[in-house]
Protein backbone atom coordinates (compact mmCIF):
# COMPACT_ATOMS: atom_id res chain seq x y z
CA UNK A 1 -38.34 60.46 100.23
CA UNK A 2 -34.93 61.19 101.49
CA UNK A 3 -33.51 65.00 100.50
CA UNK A 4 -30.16 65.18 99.07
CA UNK A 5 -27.69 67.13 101.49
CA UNK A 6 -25.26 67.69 98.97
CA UNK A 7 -26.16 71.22 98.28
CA UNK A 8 -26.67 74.66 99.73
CA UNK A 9 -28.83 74.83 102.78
CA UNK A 10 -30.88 77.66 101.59
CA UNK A 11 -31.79 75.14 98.96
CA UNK A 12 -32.51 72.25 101.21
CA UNK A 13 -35.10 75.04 103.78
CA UNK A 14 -36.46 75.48 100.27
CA UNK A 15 -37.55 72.07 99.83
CA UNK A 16 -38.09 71.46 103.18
CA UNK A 17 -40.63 74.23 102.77
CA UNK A 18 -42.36 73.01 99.37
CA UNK A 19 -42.85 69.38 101.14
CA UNK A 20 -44.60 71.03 104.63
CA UNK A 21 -46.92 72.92 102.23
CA UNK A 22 -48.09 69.86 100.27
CA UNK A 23 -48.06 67.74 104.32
CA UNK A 24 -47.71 69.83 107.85
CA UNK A 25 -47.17 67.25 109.54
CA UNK A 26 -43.63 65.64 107.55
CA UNK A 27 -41.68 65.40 110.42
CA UNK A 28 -38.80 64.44 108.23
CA UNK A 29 -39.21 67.75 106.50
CA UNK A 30 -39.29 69.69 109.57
CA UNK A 31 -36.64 68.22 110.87
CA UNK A 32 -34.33 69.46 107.43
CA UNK A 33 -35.91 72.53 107.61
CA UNK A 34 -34.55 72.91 111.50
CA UNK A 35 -31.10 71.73 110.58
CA UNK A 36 -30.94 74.10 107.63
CA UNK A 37 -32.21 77.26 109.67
CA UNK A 38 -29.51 75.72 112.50
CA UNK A 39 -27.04 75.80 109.86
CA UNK A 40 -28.15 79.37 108.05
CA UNK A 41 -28.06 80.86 112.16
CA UNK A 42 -31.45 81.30 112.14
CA UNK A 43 -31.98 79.99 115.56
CA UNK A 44 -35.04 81.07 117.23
CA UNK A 45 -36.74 79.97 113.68
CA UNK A 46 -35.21 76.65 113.78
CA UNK A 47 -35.57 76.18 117.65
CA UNK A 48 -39.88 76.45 117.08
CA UNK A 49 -39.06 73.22 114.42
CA UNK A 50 -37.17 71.48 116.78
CA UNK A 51 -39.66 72.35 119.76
CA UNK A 52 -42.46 70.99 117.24
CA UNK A 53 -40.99 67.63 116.26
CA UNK A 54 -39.99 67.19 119.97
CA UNK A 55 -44.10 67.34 120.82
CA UNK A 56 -44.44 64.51 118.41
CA UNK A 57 -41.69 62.78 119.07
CA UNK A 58 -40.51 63.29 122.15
CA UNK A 59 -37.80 60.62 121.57
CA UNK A 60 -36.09 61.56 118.32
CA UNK A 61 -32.41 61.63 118.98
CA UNK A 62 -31.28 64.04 116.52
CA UNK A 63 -33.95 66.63 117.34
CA UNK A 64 -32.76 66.93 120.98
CA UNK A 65 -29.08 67.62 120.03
CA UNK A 66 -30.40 69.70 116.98
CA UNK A 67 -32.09 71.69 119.98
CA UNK A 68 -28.90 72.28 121.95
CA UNK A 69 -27.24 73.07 119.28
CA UNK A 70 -29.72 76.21 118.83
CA UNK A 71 -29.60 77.02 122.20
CA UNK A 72 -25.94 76.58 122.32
CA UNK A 73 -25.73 79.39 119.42
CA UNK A 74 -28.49 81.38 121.32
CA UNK A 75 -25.86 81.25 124.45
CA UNK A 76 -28.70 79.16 125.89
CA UNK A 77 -26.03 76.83 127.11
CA UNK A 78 -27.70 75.45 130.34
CA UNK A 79 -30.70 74.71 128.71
CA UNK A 80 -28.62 73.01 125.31
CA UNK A 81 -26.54 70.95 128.45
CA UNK A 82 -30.52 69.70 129.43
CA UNK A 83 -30.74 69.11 125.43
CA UNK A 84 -27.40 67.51 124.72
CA UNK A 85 -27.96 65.00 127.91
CA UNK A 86 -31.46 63.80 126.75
CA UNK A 87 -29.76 63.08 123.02
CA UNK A 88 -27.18 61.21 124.57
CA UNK A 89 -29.25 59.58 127.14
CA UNK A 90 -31.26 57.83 123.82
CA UNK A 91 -28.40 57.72 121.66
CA UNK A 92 -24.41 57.75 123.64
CA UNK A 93 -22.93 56.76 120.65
CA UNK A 94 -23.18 60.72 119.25
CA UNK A 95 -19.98 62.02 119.31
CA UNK A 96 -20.94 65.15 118.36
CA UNK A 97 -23.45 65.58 120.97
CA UNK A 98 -20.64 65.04 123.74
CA UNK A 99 -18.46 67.41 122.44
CA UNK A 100 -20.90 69.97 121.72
CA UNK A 101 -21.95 69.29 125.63
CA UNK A 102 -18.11 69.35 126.23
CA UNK A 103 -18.62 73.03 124.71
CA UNK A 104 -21.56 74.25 126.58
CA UNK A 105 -19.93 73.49 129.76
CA UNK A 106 -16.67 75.15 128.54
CA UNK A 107 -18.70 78.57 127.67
CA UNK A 108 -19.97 78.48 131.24
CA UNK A 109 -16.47 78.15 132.66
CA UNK A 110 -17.27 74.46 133.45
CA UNK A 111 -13.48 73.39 132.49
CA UNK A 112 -12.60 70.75 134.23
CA UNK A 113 -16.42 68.80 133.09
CA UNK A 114 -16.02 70.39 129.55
CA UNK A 115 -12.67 68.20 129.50
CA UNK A 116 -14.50 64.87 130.92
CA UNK A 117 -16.99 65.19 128.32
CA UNK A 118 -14.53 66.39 125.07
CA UNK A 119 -12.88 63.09 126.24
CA UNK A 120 -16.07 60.91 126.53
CA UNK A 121 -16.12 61.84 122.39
CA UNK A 122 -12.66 60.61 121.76
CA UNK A 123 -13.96 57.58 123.38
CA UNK A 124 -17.39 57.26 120.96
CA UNK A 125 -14.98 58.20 118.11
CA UNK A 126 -11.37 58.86 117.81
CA UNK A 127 -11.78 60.79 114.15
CA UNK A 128 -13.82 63.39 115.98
CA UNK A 129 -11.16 66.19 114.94
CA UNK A 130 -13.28 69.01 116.97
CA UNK A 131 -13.19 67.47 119.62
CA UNK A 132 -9.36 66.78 119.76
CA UNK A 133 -9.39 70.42 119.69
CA UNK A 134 -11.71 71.53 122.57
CA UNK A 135 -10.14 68.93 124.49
CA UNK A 136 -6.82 70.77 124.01
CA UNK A 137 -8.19 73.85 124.38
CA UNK A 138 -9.57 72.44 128.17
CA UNK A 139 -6.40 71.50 128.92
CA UNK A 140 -4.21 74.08 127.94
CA UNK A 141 -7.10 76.56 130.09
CA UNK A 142 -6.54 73.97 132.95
CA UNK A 143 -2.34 74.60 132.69
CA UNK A 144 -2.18 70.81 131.42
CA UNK A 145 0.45 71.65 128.63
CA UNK A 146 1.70 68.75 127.77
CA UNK A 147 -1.59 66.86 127.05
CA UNK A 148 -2.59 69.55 125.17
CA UNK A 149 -0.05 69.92 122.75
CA UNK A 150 -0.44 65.98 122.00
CA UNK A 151 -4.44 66.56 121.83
CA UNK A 152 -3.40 69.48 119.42
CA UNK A 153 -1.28 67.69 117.18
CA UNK A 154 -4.05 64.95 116.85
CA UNK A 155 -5.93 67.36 115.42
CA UNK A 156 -3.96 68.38 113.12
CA UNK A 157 -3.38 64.67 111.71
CA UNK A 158 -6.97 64.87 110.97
CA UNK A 159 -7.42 68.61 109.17
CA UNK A 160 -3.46 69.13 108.86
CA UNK A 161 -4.64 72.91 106.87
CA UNK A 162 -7.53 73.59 109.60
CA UNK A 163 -6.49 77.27 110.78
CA UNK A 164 -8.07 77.07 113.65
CA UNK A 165 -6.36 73.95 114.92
CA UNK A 166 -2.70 76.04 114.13
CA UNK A 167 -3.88 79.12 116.11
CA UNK A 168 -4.67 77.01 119.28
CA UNK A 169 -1.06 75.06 118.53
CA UNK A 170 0.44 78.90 119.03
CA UNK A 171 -1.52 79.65 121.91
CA UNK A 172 -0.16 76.33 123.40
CA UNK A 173 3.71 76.64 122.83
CA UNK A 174 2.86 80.86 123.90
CA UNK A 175 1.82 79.39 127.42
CA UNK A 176 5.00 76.83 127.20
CA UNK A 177 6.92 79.94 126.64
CA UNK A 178 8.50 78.30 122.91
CA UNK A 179 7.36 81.94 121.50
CA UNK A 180 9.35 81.61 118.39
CA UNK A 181 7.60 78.05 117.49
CA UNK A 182 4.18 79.73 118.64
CA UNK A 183 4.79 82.82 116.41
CA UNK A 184 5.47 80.12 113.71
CA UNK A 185 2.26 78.62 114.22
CA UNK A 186 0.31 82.06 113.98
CA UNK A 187 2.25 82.31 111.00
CA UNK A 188 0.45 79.34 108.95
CA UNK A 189 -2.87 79.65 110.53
CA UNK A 190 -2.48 83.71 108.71
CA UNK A 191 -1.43 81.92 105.44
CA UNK A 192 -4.38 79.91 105.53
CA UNK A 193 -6.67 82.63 106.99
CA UNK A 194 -5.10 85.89 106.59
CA UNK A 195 -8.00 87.88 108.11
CA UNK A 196 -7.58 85.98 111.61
CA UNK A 197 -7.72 88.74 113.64
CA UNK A 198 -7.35 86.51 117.09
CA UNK A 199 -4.13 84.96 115.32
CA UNK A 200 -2.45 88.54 114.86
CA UNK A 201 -3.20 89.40 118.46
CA UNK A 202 -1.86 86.35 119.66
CA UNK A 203 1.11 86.52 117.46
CA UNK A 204 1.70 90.09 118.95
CA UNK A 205 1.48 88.68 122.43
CA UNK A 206 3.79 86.26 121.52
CA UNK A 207 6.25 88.78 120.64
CA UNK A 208 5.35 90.71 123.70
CA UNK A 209 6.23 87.97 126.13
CA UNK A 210 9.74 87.64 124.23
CA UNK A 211 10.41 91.16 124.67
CA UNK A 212 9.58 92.94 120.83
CA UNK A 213 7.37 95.50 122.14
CA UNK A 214 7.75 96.70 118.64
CA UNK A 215 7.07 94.15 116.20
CA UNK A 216 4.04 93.38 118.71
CA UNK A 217 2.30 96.59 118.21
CA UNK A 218 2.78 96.12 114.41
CA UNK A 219 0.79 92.73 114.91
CA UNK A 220 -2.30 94.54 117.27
CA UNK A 221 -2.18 97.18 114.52
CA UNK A 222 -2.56 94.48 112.08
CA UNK A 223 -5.79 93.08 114.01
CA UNK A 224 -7.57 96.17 115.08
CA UNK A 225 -8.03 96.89 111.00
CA UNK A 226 -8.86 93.53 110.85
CA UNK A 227 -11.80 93.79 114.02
CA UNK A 228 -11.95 97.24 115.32
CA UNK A 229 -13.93 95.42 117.84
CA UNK A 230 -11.14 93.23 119.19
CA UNK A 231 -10.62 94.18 122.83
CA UNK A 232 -8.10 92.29 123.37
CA UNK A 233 -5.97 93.32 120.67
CA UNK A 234 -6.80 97.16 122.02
CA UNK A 235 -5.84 95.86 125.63
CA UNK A 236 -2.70 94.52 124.67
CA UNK A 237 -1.49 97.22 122.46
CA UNK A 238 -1.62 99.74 125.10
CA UNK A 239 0.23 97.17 127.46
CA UNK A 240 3.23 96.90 124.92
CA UNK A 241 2.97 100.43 124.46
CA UNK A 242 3.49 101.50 127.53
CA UNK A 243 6.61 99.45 127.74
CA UNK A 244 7.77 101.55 124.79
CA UNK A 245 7.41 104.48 127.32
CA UNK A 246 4.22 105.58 124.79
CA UNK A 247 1.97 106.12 127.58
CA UNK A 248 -0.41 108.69 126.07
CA UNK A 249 -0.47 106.14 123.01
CA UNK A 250 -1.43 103.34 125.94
CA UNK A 251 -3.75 105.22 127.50
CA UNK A 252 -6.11 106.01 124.53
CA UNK A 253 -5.79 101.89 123.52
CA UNK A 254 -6.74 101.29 127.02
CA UNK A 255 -9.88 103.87 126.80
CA UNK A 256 -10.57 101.75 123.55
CA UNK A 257 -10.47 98.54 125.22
CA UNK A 258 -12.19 99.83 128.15
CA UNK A 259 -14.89 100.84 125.96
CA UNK A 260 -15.20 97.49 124.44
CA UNK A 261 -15.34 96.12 127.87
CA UNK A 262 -11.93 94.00 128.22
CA UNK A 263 -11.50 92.97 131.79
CA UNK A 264 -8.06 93.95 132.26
CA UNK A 265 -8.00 97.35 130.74
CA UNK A 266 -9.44 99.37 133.72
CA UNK A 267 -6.79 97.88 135.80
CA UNK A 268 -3.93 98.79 133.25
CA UNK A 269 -5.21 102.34 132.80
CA UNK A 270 -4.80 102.44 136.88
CA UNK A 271 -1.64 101.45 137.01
CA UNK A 272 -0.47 103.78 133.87
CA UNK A 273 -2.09 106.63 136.37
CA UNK A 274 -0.93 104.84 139.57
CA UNK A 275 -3.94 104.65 141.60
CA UNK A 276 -5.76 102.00 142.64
């Protein structure tokens, strides 16, 4: 008997649960109770399930991507690449499964393969709205503007209110230097999400590059008490700070960010001291 999905997945990993206690060896019930512990971010949990119906069945589709997926979340990511290869090696028409490889390869700085592969699931299907937007996100890393502000836009004819998809349209038109149609675009990914920390730093870097050192700072402030933890935001405060000629202000956001281990704020605080 088929579960119903349409629910909670605390209530499916209960069912799941019930059903293994009545038969351990309901491989269709271990595999729901993986997906919901995926889905819940219980990963090492769900990654024993997978590991278990993988003995059995060594080749079930769905529990190799199910795998990767787990190790993907468990920044596992060569060993979900091994995962997300065997899926697709039984089953290449999973979309998902060559985007989420498209991912893995993008988290280990694999751009120009994380693009091949985002593309590969446009190919398998053309509705796959994440992967329109990884494969704009590869591009726009890889200085291929242009494509990704079409990829981008295809996106958003799919989930036209995704705030995620707007926030990567900003960073986009930021790197094509169009900063006040990028600050726009910050703009309706806040309305959507107004606790989008990333989209207030990027907004403020936005009005960095066009020279409002000013209304920038107001936008770091405004994602710092979103994520104290945002090193970035930290980082970049101190740089438009210290273009106000606020340098002791600067040099405690670049502490901050230092702290918080941003790559660039060592650097800055050199060259606010000039050494190095």
């Amino acid at each position: 008997m088929r579960m119903e999905l349409d629910r909670p997945w605390d209530e499916i990993l209960k069912e799941a649960r019930e059903r293994l206690n009545e038969n351990p060896d309901d491989m269709e019930a271990l595999y729901y109770k993986g997906a919901a512990l995926c889905e819940l971010k219980r990963s090492q949990e769900a990654l024993d399930c997978f590991e278990c119906i993988l003995k059995v069945m060594p080749e079930k589709d769905i529990a190799w991507y199910y795998k990767g997926l787990v190790l993907s979340d468990l920044e596992m990511h060569e060993d979900a690449i091994f995962c997300y290869k065997k899926a697709l090696s039984l089953s290449p028409e999973l979309d998902y499964a060559w985007n989420n490889l498209a991912f893995s390869l993008g988290q280990l700085g694999r751009t120009s393969e994380a693009l091949y592969y985002a593309t590969k699931a446009i190919e398998v299907n053309s509705e796959n709205s994440s992967a329109w937007l990884n494969k704009a996100g590869y591009c726009d890393d890889l200085g291929e503007y242009d494509e990704a502000l079409e990829d981008i836009e295809a996106a958003l004819r799919l989930e036209p209110e995704n705030a995620r998809m707007m926030y990567v349209k900003g960073n986009i038109l930021s790197d094509l230097e169009e900063y006040e149609d990028a600050i726009r675009w910050y703009d309706k990914a806040i309305e959507i999400q107004e606790q989008y920390d990333d989209a207030w730093a990027n907004k403020g870097l936005a009005f960095r590059k066009a020279g409002d050192y000013t209304e920038a700072v107001r936008c770091y402030d405004k994602a710092i008490g979103i994520n104290s933890q945002n090193a970035g935001a930290w980082n970049n405060k101190g740089i438009a700070l210290r273009l106000l000629g606020e340098h002791e202000e600067a040099i405690s956001c670049f502490l901050i960010a230092e702290k918080l281990k941003d790559p660039m704020a060592t650097k800055n605080l050199r060259c606010l001291y000039h050494i190095g």
